[in-house]
PDB file of N, CA and C in Angstrom:
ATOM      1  N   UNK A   1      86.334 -45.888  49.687  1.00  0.00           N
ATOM      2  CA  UNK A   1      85.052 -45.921  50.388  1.00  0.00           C
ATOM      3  C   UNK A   1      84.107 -46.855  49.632  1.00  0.00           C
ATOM      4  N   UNK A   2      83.262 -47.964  50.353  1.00  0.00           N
ATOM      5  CA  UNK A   2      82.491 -48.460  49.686  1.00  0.00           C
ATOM      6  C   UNK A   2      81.393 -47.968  49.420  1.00  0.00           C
ATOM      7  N   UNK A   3      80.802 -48.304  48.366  1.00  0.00           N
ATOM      8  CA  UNK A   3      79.721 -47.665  47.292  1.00  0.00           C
ATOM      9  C   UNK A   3      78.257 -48.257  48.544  1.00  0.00           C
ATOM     10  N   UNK A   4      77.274 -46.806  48.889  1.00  0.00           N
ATOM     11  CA  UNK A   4      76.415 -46.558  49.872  1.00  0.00           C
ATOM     12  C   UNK A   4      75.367 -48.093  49.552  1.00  0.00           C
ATOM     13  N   UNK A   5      74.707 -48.237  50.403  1.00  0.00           N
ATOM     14  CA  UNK A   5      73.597 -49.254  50.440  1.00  0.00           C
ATOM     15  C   UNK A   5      72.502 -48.045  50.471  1.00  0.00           C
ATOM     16  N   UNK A   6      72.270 -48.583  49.524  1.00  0.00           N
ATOM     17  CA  UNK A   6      70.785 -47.471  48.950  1.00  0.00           C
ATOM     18  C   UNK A   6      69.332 -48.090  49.912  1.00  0.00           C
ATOM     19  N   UNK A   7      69.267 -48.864  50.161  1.00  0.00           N
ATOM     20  CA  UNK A   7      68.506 -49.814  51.045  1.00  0.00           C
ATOM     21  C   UNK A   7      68.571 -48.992  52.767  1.00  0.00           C
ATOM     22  N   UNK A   8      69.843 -49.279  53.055  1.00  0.00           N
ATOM     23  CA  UNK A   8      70.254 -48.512  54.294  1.00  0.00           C
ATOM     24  C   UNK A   8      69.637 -47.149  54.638  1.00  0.00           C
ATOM     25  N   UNK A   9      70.259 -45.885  53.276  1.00  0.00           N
ATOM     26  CA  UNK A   9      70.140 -44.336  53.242  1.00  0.00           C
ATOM     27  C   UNK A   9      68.682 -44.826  53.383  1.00  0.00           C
ATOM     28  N   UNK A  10      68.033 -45.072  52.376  1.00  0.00           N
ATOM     29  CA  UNK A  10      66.438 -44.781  52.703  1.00  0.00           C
ATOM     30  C   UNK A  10      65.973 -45.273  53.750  1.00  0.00           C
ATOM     31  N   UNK A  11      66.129 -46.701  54.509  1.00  0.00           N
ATOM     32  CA  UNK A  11      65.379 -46.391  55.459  1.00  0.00           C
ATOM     33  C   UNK A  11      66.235 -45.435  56.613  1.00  0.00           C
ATOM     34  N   UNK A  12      67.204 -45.208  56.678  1.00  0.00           N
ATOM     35  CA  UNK A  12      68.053 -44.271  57.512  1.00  0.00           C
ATOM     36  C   UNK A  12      66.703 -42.620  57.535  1.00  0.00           C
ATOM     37  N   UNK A  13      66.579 -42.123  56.119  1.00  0.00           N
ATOM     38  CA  UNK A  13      66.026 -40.687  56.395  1.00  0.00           C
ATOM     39  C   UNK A  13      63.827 -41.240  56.527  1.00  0.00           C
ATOM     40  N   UNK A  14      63.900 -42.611  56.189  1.00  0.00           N
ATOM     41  CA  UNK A  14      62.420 -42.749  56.717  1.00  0.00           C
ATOM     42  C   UNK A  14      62.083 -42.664  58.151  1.00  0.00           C
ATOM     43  N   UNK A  15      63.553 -43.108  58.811  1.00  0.00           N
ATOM     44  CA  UNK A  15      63.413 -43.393  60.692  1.00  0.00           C
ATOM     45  C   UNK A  15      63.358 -41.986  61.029  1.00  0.00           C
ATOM     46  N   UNK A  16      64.189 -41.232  60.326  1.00  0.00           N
ATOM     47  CA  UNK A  16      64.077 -39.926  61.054  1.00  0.00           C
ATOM     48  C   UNK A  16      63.036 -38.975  60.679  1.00  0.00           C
ATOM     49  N   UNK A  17      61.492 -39.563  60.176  1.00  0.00           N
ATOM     50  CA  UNK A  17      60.391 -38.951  60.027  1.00  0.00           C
ATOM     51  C   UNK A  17      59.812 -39.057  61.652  1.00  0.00           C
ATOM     52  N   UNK A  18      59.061 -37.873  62.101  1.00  0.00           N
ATOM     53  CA  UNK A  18      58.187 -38.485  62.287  1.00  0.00           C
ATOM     54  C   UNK A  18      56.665 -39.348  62.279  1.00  0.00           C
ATOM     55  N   UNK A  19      55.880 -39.741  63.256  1.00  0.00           N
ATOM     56  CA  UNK A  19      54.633 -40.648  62.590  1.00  0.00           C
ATOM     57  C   UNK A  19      53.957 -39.763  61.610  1.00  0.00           C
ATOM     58  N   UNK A  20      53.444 -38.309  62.142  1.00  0.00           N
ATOM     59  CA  UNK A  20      53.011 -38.090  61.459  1.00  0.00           C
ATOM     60  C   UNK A  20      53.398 -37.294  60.014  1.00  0.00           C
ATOM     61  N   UNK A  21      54.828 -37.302  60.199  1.00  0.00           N
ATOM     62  CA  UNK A  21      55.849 -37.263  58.683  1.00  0.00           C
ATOM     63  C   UNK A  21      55.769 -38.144  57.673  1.00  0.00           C
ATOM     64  N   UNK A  22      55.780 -39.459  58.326  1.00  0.00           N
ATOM     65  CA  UNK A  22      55.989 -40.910  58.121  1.00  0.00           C
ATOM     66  C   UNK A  22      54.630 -40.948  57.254  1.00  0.00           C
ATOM     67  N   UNK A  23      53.497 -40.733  57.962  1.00  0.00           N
ATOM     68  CA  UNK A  23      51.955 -41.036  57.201  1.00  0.00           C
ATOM     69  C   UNK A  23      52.108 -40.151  56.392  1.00  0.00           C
ATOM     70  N   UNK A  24      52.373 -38.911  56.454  1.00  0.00           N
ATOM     71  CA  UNK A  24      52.494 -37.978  54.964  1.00  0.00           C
ATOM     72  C   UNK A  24      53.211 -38.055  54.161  1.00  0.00           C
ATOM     73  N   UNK A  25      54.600 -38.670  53.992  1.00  0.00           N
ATOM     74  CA  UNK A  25      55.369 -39.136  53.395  1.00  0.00           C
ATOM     75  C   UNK A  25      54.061 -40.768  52.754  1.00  0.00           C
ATOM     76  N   UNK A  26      54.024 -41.431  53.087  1.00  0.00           N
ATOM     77  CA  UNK A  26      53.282 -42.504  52.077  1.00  0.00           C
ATOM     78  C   UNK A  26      52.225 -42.018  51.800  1.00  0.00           C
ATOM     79  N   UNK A  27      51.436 -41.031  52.400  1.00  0.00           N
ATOM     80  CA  UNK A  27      50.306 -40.449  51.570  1.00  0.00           C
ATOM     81  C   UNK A  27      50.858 -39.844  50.096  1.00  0.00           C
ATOM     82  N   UNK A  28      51.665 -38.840  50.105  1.00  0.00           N
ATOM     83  CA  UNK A  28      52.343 -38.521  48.997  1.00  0.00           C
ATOM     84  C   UNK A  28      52.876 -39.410  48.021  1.00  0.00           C
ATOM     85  N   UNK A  29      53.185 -40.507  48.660  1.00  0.00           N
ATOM     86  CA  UNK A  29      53.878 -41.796  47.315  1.00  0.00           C
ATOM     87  C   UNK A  29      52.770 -42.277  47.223  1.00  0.00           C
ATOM     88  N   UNK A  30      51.802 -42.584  47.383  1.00  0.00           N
ATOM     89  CA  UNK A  30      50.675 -43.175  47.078  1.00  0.00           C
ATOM     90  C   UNK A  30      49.751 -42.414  46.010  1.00  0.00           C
ATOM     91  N   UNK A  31      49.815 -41.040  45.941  1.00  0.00           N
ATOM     92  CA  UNK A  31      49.015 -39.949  45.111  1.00  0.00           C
ATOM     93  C   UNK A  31      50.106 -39.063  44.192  1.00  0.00           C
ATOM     94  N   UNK A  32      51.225 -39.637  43.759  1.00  0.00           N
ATOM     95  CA  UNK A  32      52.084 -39.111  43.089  1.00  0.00           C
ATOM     96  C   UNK A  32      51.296 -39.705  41.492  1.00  0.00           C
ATOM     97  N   UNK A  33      51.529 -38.206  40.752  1.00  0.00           N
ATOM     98  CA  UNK A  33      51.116 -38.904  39.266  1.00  0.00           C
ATOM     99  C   UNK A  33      51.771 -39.578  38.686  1.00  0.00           C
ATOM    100  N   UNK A  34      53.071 -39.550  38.814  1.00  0.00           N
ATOM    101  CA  UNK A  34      53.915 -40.316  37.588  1.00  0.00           C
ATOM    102  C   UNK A  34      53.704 -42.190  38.191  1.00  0.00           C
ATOM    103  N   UNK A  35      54.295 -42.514  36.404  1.00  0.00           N
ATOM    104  CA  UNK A  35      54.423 -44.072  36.436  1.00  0.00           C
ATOM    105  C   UNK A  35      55.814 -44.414  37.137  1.00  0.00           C
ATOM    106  N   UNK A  36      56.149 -45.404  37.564  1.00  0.00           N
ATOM    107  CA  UNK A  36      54.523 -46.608  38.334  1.00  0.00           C
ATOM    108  C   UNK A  36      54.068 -45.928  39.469  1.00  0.00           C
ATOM    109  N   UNK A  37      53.095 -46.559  39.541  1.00  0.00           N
ATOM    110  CA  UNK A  37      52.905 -45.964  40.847  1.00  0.00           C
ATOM    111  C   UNK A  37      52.533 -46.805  41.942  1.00  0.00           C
ATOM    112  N   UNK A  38      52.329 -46.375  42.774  1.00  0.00           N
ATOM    113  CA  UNK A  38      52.693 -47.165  43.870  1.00  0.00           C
ATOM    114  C   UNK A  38      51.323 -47.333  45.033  1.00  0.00           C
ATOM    115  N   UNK A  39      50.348 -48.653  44.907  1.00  0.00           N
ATOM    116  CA  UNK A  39      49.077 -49.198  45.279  1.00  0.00           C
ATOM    117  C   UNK A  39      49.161 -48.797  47.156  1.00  0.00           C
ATOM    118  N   UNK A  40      48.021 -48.185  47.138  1.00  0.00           N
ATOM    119  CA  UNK A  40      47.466 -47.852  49.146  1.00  0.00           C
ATOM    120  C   UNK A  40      47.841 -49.000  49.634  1.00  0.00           C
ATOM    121  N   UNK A  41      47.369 -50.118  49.349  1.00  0.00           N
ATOM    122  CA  UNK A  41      47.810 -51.677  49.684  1.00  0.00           C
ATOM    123  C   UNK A  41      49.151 -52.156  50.692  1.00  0.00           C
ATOM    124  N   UNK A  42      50.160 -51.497  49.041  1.00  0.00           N
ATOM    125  CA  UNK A  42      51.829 -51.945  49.640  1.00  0.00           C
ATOM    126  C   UNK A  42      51.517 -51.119  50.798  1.00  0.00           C
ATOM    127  N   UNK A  43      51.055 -49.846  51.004  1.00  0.00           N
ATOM    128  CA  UNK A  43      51.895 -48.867  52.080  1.00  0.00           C
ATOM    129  C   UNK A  43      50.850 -48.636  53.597  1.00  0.00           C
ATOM    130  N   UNK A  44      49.885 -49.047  53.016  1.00  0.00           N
ATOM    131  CA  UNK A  44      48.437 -48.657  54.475  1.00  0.00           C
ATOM    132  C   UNK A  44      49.105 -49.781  55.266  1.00  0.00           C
ATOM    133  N   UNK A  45      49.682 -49.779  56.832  1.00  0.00           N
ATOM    134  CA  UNK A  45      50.012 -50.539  57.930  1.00  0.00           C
ATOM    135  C   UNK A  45      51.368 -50.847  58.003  1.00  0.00           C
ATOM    136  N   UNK A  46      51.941 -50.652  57.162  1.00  0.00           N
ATOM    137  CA  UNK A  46      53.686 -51.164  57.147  1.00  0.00           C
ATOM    138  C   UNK A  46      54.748 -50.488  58.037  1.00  0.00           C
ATOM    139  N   UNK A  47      55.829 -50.943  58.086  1.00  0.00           N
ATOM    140  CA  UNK A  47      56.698 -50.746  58.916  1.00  0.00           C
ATOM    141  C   UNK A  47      57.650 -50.278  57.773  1.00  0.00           C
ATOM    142  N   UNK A  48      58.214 -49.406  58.337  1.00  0.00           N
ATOM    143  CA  UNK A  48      59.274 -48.180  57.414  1.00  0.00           C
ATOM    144  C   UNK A  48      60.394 -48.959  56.673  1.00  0.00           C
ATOM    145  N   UNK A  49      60.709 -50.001  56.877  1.00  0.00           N
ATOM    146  CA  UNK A  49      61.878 -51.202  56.179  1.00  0.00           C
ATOM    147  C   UNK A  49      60.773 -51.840  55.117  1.00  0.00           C
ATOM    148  N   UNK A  50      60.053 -52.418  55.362  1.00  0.00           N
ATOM    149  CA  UNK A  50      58.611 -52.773  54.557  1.00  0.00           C
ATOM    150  C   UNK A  50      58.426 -51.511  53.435  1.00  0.00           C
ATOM    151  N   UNK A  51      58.220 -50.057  53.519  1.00  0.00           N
ATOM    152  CA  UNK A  51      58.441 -48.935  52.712  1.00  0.00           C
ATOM    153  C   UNK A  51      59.482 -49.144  51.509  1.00  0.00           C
ATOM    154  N   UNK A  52      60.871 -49.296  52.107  1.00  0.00           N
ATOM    155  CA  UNK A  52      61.636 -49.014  51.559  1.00  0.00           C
ATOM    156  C   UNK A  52      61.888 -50.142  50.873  1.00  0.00           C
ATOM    157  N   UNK A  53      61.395 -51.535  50.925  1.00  0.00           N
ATOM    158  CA  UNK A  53      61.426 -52.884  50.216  1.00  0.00           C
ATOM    159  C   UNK A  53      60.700 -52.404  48.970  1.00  0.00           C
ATOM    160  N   UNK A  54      58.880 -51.633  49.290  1.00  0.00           N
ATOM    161  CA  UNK A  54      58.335 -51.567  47.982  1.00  0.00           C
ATOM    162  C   UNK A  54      58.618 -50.713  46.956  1.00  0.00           C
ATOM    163  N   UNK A  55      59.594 -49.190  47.525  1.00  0.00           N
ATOM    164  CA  UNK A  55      60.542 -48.121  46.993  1.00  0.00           C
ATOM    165  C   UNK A  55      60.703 -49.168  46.269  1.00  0.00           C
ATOM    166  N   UNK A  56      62.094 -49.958  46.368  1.00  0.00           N
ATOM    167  CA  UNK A  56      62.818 -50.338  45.553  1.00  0.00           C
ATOM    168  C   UNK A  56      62.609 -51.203  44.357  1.00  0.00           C
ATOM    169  N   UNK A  57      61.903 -52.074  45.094  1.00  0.00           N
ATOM    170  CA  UNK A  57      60.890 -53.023  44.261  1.00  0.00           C
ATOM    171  C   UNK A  57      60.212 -51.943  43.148  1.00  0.00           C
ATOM    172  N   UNK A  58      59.549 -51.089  43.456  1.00  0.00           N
ATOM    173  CA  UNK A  58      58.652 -50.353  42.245  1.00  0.00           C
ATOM    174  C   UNK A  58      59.381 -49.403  41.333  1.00  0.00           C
ATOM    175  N   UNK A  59      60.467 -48.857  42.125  1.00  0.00           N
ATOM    176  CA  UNK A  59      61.463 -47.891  41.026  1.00  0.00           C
ATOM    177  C   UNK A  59      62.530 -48.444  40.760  1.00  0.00           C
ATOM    178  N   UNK A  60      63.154 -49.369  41.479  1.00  0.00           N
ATOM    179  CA  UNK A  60      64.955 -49.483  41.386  1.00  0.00           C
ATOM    180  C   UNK A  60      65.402 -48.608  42.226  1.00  0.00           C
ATOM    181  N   UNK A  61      66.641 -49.337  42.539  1.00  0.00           N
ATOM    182  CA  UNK A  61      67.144 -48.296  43.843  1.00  0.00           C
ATOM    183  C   UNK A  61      67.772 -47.334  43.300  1.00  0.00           C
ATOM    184  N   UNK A  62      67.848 -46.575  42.576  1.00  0.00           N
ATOM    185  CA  UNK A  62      68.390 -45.301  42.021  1.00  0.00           C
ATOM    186  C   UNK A  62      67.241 -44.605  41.841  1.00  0.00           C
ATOM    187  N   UNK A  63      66.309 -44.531  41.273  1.00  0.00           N
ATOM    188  CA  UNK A  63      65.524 -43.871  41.104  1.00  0.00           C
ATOM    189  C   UNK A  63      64.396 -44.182  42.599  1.00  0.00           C
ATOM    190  N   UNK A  64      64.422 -45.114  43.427  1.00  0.00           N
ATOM    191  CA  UNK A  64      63.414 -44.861  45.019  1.00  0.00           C
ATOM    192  C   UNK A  64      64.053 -43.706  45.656  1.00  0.00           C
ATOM    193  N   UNK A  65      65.654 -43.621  45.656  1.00  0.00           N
ATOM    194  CA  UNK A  65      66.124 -42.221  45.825  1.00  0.00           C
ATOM    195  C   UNK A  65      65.619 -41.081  45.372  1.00  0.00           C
ATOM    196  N   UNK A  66      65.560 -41.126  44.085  1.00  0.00           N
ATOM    197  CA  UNK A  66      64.725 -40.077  43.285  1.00  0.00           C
ATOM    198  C   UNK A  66      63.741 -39.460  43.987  1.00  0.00           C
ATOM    199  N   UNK A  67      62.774 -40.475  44.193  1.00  0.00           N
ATOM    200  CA  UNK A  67      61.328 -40.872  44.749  1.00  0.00           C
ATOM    201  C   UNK A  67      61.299 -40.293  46.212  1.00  0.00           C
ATOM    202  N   UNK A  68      62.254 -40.477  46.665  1.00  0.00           N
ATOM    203  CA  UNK A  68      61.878 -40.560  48.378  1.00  0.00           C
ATOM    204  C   UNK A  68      62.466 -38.795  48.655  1.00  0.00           C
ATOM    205  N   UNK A  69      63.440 -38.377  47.632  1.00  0.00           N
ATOM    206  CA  UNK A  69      63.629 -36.960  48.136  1.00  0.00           C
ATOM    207  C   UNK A  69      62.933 -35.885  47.515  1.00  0.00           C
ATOM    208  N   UNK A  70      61.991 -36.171  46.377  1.00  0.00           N
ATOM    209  CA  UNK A  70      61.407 -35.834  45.722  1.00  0.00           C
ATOM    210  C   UNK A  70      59.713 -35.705  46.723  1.00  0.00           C
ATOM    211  N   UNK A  71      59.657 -36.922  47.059  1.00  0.00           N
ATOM    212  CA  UNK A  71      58.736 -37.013  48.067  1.00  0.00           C
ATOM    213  C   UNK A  71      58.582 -36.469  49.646  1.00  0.00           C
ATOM    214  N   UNK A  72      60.061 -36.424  50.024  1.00  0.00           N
ATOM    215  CA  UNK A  72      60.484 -35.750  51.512  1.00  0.00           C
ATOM    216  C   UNK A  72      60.104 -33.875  50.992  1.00  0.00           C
ATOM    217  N   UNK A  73      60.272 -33.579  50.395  1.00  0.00           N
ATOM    218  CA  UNK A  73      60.336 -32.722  49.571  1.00  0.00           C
ATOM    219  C   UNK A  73      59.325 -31.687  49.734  1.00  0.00           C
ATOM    220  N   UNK A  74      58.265 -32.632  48.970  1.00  0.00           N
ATOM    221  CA  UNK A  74      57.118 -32.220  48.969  1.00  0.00           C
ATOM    222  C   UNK A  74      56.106 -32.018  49.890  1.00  0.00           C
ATOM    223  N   UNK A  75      56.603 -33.074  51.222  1.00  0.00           N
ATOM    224  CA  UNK A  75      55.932 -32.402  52.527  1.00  0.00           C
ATOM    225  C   UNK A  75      56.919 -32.073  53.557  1.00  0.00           C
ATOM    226  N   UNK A  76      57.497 -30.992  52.660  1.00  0.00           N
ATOM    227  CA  UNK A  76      58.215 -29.582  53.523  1.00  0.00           C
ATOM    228  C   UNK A  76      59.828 -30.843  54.202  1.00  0.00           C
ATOM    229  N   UNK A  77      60.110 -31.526  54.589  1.00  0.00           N
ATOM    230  CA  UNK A  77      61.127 -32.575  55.281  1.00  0.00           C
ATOM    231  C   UNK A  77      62.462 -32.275  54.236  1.00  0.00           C
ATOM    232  N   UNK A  78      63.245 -31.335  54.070  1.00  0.00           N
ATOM    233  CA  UNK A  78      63.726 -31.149  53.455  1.00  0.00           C
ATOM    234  C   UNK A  78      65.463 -31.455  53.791  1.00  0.00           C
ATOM    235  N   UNK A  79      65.689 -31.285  55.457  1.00  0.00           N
ATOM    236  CA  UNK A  79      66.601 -31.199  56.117  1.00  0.00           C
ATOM    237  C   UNK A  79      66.491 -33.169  55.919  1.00  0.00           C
ATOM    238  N   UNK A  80      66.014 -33.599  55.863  1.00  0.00           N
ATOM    239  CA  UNK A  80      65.962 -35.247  55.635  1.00  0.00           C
ATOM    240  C   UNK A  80      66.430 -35.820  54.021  1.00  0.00           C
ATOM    241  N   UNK A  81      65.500 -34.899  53.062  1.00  0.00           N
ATOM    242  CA  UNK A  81      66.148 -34.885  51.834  1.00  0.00           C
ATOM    243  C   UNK A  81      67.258 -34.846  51.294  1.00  0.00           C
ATOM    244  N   UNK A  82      67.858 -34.117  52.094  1.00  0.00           N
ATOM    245  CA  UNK A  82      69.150 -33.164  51.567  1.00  0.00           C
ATOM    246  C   UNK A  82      70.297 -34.383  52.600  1.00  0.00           C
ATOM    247  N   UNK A  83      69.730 -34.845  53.885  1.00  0.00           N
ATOM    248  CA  UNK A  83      70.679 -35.944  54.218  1.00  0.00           C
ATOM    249  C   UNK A  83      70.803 -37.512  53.838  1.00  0.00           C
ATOM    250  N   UNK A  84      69.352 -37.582  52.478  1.00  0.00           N
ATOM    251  CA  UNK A  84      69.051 -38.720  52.181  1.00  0.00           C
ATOM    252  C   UNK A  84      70.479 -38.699  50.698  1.00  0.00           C
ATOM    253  N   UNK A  85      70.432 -37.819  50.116  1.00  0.00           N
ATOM    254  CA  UNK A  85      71.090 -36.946  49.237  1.00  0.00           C
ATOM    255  C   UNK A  85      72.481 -37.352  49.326  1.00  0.00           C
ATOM    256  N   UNK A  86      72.880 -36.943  50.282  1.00  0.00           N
ATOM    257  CA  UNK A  86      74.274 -36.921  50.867  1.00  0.00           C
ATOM    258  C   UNK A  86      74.627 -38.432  51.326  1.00  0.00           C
ATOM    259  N   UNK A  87      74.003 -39.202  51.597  1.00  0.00           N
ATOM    260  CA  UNK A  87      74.007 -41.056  52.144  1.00  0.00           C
ATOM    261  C   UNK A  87      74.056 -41.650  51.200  1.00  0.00           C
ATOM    262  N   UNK A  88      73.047 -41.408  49.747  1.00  0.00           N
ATOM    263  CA  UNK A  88      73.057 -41.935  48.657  1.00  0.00           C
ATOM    264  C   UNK A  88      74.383 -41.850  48.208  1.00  0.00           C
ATOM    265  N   UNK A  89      74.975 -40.726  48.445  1.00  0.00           N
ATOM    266  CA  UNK A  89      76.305 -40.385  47.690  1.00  0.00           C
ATOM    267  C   UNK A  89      77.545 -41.355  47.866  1.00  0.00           C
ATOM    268  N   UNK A  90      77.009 -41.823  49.409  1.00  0.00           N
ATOM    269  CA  UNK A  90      78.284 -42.112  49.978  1.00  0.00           C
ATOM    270  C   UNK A  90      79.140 -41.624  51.217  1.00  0.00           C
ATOM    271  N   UNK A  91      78.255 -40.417  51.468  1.00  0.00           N
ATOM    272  CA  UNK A  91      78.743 -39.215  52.282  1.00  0.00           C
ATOM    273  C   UNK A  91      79.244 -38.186  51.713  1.00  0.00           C
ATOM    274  N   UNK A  92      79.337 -37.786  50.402  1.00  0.00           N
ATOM    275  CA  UNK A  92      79.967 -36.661  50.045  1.00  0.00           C
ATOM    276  C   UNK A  92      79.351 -35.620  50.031  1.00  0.00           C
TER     277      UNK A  92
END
């Protein structure tokens, strides 16, 4: 099996937000304490592929995983987490 496109999984469990998932999901990456963090700028107006460009760009794609289920997480989207989880893997 080839090794997952981390690019893909994330925006895969961002599409299956909805809008107003979607806006709470970048509200939350935007007001997360830890370093780096991630400027209103990149994320106020963007398109969910645009998201997952600055994920990667700001953490590395191993750790925007981190980020994004950590973040699905936190506003309750958990059934998205847990399939972002499982995509990262590879499918396992």
């Amino acid at each position: 099996m080839p090794p997952p496109n981390i690019k893909v999984a994330l925006l895969n469990a961002l599409e299956t937000l909805s809008k107003h998932n979607f806006d709470l999901f970048c509200h939350e990456l935007v007001h997360r304490a830890e370093e780096p963090r991630v400027r209103r700028c990149t994320v106020e107006g963007k398109l969910r592929v645009e998201i997952v460009d600055v994920m990667v760009s700001t953490f590395t794609e191993a750790r925007a995983v981190h980020v994004a289920v950590e973040t699905l997480r936190e506003i309750n989207c958990n059934e998205e987490a847990h399939a972002l989880v499982r995509e990262a893997r590879g499918g396992q």
